[in-house]
C-alpha atoms as a PDB file:
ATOM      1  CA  UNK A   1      68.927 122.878 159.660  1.00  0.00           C
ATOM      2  CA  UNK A   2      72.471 121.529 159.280  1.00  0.00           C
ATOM      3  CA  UNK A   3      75.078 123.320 157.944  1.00  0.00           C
ATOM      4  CA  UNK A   4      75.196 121.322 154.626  1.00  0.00           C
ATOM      5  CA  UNK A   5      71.579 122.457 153.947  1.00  0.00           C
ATOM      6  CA  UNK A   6      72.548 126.343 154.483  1.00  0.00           C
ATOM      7  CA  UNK A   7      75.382 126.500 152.374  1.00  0.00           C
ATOM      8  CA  UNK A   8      73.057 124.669 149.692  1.00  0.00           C
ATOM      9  CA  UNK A   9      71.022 127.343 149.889  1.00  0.00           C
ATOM     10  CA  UNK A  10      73.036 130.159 149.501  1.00  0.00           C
ATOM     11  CA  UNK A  11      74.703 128.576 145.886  1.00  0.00           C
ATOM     12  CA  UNK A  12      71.832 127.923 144.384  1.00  0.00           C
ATOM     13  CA  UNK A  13      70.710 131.610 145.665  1.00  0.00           C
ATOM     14  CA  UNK A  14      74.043 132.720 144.104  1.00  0.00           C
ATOM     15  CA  UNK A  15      73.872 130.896 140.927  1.00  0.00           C
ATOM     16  CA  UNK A  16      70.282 132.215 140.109  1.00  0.00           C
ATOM     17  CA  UNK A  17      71.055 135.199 140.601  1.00  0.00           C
ATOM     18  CA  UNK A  18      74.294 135.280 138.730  1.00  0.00           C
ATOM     19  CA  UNK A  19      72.189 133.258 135.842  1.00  0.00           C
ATOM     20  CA  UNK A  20      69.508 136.487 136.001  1.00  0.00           C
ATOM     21  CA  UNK A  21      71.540 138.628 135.816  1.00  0.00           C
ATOM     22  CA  UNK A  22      73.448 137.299 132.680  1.00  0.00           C
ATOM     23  CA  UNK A  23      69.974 137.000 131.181  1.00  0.00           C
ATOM     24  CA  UNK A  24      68.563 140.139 131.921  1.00  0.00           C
ATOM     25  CA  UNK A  25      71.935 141.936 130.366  1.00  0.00           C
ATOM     26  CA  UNK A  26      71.731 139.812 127.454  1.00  0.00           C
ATOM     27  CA  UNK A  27      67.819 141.121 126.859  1.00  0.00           C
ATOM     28  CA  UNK A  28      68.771 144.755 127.736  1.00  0.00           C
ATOM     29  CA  UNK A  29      71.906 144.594 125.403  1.00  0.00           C
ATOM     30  CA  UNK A  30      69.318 143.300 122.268  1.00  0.00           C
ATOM     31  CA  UNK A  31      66.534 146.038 123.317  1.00  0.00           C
ATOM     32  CA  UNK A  32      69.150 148.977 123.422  1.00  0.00           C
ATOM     33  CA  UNK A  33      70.662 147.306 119.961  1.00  0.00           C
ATOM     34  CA  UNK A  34      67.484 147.634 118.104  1.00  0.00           C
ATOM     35  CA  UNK A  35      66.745 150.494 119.189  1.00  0.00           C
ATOM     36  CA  UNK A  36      69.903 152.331 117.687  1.00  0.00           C
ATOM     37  CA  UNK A  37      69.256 150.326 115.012  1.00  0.00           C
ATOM     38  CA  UNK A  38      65.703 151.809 114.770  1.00  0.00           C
ATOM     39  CA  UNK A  39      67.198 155.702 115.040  1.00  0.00           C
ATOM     40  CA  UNK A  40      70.042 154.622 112.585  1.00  0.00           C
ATOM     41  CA  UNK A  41      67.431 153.849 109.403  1.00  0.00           C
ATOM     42  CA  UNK A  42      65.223 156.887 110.639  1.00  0.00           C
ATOM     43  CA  UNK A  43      67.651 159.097 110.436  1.00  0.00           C
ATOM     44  CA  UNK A  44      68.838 157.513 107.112  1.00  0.00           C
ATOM     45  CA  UNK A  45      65.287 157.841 105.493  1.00  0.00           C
ATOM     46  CA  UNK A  46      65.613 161.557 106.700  1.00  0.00           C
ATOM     47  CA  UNK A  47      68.435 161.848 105.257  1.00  0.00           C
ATOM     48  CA  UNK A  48      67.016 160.544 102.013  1.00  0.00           C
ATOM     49  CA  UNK A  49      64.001 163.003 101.656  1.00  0.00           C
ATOM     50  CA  UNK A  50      66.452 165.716 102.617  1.00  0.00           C
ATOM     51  CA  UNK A  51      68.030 165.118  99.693  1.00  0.00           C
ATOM     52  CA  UNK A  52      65.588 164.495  97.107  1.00  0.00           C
ATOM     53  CA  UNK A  53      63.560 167.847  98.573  1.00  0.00           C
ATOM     54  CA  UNK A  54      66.573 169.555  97.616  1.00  0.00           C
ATOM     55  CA  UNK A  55      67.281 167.804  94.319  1.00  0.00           C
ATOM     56  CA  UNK A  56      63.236 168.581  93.663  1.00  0.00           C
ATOM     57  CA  UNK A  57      64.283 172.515  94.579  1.00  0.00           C
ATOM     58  CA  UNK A  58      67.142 172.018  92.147  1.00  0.00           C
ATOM     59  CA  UNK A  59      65.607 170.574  89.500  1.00  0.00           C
ATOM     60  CA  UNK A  60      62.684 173.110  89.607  1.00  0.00           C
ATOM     61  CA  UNK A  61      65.277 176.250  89.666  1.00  0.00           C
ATOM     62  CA  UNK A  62      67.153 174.850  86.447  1.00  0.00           C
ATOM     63  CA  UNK A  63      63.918 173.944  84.447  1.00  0.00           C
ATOM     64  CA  UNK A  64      61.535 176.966  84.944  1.00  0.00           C
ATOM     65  CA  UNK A  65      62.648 180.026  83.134  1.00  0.00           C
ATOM     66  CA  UNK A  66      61.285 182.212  85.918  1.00  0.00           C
ATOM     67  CA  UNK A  67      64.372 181.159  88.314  1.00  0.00           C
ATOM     68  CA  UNK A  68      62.622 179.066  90.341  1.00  0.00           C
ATOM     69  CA  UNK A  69      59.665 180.810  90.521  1.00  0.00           C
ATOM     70  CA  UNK A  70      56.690 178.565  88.553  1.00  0.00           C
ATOM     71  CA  UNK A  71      54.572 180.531  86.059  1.00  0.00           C
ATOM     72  CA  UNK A  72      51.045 179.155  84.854  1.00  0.00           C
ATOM     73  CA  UNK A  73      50.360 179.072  81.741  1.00  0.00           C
ATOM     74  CA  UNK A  74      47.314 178.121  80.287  1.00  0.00           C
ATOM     75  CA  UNK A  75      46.601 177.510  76.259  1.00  0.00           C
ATOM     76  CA  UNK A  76      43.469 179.016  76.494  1.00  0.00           C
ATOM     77  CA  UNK A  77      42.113 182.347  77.838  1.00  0.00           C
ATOM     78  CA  UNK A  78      40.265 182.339  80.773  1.00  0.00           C
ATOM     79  CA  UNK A  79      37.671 185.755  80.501  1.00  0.00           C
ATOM     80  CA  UNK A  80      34.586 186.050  82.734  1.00  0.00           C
ATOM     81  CA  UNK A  81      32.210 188.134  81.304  1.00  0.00           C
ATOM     82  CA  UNK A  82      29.490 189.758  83.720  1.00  0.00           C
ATOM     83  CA  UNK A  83      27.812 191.624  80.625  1.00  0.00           C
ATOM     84  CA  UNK A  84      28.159 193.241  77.672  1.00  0.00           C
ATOM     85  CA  UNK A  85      31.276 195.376  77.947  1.00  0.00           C
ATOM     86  CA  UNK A  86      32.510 193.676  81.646  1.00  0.00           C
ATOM     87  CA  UNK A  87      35.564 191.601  81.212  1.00  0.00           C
ATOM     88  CA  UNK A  88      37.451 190.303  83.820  1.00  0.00           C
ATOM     89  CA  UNK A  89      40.430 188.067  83.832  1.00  0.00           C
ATOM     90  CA  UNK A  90      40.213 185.106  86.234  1.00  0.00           C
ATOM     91  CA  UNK A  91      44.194 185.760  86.680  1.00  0.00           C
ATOM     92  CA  UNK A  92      43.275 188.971  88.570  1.00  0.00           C
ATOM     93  CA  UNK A  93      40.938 187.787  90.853  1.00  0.00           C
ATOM     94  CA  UNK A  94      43.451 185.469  91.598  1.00  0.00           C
ATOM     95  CA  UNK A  95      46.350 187.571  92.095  1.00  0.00           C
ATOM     96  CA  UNK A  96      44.480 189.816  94.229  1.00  0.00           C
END
């Protein structure tokens, strides 16, 4: 093989791999990119529900005369009777 041949060779060897390499970086680089990207809106839409759990907790604290604490109340009364003088409220079996 002359001389001519070898050093032939070796460029092209030397280009293609200087050509991978810029090609591989440049797909690495956009992989890494989206994924911070990805991490960057999940940890905004944690953010997010963070804050509207807490503005829920808020809201619930200001509105329920309790303190926070929600209290059922029903417009009607809810008795059980088991017989003639056996009444018992369904807000006690509950409770208990």
């Amino acid at each position: 093989m002359p001389v001519f041949c070898r050093d032939l060779s070796i460029q092209v060897a030397r280009w293609s791999a200087l050509v991978g390499g810029l090609v591989y970086g440049y797909v690495h680089h956009n992989s890494l990119t989206a994924l911070e990207h990805g991490r960057a809106e999940q940890k905004k839409i944690e953010h997010r529900d963070e804050l509207i759990a807490k503005a829920k907790a808020e809201w619930v604290k200001i509105n329920t005369p309790s303190g926070g604490k929600a209290a059922l109340t029903l417009p009607f009364d809810l008795t059980i009777t088991c017989g003639a003088s056996d009444a018992i409220a369904i807000e006690q079996l509950i409770l208990r």
